[in-house]
Protein backbone atom coordinates (compact mmCIF):
# COMPACT_ATOMS: atom_id res chain seq x y z
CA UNK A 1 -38.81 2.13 68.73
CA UNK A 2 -38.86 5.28 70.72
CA UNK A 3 -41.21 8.27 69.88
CA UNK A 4 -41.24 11.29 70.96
CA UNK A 5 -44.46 12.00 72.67
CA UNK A 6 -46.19 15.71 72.51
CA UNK A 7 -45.05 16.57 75.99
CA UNK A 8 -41.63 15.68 75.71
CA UNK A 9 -40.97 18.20 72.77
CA UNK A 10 -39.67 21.31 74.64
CA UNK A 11 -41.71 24.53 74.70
CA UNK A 12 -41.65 26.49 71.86
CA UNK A 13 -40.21 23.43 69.62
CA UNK A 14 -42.02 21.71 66.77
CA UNK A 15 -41.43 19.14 64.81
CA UNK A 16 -41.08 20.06 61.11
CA UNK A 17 -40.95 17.99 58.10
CA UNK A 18 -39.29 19.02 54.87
CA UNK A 19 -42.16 18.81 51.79
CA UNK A 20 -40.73 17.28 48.95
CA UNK A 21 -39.67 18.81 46.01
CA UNK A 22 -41.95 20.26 43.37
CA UNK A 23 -41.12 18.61 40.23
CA UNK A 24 -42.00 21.65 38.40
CA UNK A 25 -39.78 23.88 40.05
CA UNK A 26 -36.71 21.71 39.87
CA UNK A 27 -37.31 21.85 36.22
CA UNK A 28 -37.20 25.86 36.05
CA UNK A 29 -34.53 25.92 38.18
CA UNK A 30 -32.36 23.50 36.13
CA UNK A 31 -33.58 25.04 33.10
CA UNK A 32 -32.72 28.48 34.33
CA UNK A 33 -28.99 26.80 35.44
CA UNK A 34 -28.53 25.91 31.86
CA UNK A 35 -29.55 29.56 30.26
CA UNK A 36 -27.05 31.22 32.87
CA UNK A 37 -24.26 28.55 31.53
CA UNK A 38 -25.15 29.62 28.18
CA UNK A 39 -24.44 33.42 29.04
CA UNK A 40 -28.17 34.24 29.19
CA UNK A 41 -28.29 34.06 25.72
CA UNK A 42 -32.15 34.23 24.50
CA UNK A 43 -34.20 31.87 21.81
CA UNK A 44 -33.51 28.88 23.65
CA UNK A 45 -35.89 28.73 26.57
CA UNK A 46 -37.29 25.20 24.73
CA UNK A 47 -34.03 23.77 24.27
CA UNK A 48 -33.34 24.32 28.33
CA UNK A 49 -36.51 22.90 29.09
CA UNK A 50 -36.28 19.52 27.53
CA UNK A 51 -32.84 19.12 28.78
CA UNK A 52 -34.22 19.67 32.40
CA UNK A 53 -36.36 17.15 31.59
CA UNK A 54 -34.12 15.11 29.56
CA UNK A 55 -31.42 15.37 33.16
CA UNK A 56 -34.69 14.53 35.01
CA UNK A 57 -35.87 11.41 33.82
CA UNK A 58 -32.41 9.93 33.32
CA UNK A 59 -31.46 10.52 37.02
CA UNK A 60 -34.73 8.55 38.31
CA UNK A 61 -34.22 5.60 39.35
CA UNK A 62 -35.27 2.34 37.68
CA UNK A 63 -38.27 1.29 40.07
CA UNK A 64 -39.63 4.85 39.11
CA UNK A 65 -39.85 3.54 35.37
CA UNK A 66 -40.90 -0.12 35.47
CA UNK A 67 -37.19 -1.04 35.43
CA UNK A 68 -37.71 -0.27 31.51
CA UNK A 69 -35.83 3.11 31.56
């Protein structure tokens, strides 16, 4: 394998890495998604949530689960 050593970065280049994503704020944001579809209709700020949630956990993969999801 070939890595790229300190020196050979050019100057005033770094190396970034992407964090991953907050769990948290994928839910808000997908909860927020689904109150826009809805026409921004209030009173169902609970409802939105668990369906983030709900989308969430469905979309993980199997290994995340124990293979029992």
């Amino acid at each position: 394998m070939n890595y790229m050593s300190r020196e050979s970065i050019p100057t005033g280049e770094t190396l970034t890495t992407k964090p991953p994503p907050d769990p948290q704020e994928e839910l808000r944001r997908r909860a927020y998604e689904l109150y826009e579809q809805r026409g921004k209709g209030d009173g169902h700020d609970l409802e939105d949530w668990l369906q983030a949630e709900s989308e969430a956990f469905h979309l993980r993969p199997k290994a995340a689960t124990g293979g029992r999801g």
